[in-house]
C-alpha atoms as a PDB file:
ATOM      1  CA  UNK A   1     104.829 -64.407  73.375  1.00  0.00           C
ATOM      2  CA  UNK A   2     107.105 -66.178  70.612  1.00  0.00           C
ATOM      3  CA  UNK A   3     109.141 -63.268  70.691  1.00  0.00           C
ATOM      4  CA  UNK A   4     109.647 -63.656  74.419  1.00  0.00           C
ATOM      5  CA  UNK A   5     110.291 -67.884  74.178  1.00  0.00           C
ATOM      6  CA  UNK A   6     113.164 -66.844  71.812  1.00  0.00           C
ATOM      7  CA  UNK A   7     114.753 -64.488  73.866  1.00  0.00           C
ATOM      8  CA  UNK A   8     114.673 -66.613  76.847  1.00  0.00           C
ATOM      9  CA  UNK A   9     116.041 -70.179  74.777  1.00  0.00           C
ATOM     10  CA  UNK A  10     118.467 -67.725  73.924  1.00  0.00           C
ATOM     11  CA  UNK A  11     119.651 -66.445  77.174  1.00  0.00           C
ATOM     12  CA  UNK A  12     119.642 -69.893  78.247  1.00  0.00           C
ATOM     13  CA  UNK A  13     122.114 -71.245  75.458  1.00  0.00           C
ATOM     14  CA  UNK A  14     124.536 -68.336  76.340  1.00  0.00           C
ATOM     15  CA  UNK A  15     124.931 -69.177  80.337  1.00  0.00           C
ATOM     16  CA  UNK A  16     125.286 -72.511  79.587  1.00  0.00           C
ATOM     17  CA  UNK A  17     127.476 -72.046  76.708  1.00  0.00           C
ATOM     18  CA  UNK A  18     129.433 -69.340  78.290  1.00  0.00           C
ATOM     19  CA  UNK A  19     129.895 -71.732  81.465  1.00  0.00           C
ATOM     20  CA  UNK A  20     131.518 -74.548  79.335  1.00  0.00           C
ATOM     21  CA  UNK A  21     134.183 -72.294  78.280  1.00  0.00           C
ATOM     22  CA  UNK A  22     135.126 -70.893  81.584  1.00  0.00           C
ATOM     23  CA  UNK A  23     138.419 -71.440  83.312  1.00  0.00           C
ATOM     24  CA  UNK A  24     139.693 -71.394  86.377  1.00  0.00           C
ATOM     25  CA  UNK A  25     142.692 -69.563  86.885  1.00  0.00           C
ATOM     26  CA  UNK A  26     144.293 -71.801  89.908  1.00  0.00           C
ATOM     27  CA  UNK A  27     143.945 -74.575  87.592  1.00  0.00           C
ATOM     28  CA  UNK A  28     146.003 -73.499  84.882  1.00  0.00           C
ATOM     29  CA  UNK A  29     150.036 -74.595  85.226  1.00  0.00           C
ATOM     30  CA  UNK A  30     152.980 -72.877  83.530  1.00  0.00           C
ATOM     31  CA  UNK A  31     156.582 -72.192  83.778  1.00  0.00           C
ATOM     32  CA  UNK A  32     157.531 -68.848  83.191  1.00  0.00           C
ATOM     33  CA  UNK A  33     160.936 -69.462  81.755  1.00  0.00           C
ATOM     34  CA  UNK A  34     158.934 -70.684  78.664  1.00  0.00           C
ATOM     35  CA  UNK A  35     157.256 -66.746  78.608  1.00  0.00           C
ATOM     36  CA  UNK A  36     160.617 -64.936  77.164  1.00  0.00           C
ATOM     37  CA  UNK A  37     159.719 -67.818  73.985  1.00  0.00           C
ATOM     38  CA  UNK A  38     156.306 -67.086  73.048  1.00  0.00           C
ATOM     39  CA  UNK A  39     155.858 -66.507  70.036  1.00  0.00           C
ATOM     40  CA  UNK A  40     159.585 -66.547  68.654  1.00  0.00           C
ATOM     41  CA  UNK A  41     161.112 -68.986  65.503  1.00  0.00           C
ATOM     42  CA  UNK A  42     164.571 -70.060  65.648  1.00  0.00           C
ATOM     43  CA  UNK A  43     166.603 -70.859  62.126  1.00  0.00           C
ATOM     44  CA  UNK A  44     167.851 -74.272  63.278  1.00  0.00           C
ATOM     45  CA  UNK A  45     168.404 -77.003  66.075  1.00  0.00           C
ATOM     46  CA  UNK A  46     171.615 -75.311  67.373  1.00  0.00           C
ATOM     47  CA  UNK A  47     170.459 -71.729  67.988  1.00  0.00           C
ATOM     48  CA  UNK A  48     171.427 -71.248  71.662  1.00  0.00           C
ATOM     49  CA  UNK A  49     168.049 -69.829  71.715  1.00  0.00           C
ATOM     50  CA  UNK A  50     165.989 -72.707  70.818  1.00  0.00           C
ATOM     51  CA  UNK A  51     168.463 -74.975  72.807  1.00  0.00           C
ATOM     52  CA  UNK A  52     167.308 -71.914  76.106  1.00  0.00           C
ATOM     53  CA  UNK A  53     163.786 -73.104  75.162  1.00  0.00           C
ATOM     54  CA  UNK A  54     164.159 -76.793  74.740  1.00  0.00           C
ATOM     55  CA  UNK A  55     165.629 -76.776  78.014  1.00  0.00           C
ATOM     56  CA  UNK A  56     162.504 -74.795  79.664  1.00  0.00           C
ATOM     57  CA  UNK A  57     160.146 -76.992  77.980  1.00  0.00           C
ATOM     58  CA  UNK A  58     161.733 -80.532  78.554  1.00  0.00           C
ATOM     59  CA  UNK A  59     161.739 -79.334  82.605  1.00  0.00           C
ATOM     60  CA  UNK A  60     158.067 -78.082  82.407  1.00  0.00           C
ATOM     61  CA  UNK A  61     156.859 -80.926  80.616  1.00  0.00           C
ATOM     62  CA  UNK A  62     158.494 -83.486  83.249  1.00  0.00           C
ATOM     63  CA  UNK A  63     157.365 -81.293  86.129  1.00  0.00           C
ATOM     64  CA  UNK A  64     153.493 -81.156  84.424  1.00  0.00           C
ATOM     65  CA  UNK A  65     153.811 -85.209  83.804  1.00  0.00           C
ATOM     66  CA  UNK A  66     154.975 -85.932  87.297  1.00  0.00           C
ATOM     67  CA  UNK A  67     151.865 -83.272  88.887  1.00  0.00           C
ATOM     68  CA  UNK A  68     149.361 -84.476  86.983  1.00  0.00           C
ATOM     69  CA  UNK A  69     149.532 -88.678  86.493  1.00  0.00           C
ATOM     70  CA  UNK A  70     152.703 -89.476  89.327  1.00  0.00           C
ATOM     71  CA  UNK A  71     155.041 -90.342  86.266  1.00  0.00           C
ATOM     72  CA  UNK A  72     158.600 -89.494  87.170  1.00  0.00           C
ATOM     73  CA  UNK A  73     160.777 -88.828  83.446  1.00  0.00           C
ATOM     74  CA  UNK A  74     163.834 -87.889  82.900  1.00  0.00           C
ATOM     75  CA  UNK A  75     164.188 -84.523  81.188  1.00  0.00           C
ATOM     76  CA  UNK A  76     167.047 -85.622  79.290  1.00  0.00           C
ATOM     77  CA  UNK A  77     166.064 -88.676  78.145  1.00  0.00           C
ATOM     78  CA  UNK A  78     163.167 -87.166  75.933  1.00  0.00           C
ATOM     79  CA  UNK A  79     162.625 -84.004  73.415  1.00  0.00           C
ATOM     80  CA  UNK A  80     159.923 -81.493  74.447  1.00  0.00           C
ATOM     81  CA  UNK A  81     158.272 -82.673  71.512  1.00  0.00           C
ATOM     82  CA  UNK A  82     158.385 -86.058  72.930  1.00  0.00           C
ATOM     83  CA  UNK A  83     157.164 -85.202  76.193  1.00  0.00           C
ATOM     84  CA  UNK A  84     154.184 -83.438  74.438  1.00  0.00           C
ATOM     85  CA  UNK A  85     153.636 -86.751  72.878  1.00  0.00           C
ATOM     86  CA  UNK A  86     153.953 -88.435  76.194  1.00  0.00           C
ATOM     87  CA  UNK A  87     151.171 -86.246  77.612  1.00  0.00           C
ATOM     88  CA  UNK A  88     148.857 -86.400  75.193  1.00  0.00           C
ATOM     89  CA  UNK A  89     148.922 -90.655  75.265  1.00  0.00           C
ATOM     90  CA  UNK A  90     148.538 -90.396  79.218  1.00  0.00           C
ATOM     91  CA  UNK A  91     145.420 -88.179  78.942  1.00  0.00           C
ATOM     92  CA  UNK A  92     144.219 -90.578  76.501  1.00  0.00           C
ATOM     93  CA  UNK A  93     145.110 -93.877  77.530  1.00  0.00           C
ATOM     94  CA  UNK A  94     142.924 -96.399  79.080  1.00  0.00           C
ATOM     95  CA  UNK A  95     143.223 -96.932  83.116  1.00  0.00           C
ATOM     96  CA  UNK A  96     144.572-100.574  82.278  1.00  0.00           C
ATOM     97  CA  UNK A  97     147.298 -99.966  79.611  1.00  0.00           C
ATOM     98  CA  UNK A  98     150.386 -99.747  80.932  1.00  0.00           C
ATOM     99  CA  UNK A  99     152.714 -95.941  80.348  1.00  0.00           C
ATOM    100  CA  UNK A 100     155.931 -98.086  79.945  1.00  0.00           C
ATOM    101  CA  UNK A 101     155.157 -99.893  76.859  1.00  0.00           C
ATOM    102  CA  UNK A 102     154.233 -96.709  75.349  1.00  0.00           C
ATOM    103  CA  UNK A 103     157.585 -95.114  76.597  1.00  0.00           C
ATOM    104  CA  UNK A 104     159.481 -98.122  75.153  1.00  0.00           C
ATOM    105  CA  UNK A 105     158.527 -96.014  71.431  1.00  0.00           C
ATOM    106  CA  UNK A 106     160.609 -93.298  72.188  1.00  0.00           C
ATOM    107  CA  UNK A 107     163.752 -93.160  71.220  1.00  0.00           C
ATOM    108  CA  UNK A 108     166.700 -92.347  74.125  1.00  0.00           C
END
């Protein structure tokens, strides 16, 4: 009977457990210019490789901002690293504080 109380607290933990972690595939977004970069390092800023890539991500970022919270950025006004930055604030910020004194921070 113990044996059996296990097994089943067990079973339960792993459907629910397994369920948090679950996806779903319509829901995730990416650009597949960024693909060809996965997983590659570039020696410096002006690598026309890394400037490729900086490109893709500065245009996904902007396109991922403007789906998800209705922000409109310009992708040259901001880094990819910026816009990173820019996404994780908006995810984070209260429903009162304002984007655009955040955005005054970065520089352009």
């Amino acid at each position: 009977m113990k044996n059996g109380c296990l097994f089943l607290m067990g079973l339960l933990i792993l459907c629910v457990g397994g369920n948090t972690f679950a996806t779903n595939g319509s829901a995730v977004f990416f650009d597949p210019q960024l693909i060809p970069h996965t997983g590659k390092s570039f020696r410096e800023a002006q690598d026309p490789e890394y400037r490729s890539y900086e490109s893709a991500l500065r245009g996904y970022m902007v396109k991922r901002i403007q789906q998800q919270f209705g922000l409109s950025l310009d992708s040259k006004k901001y880094s990819g690293f910026d816009l990173l930055e820019i996404e994780a604030f908006l995810k984070c910020k209260k429903a009162e504080e304002s984007p655009e004194a955040f955005l005054k921070q970065f520089p352009r």
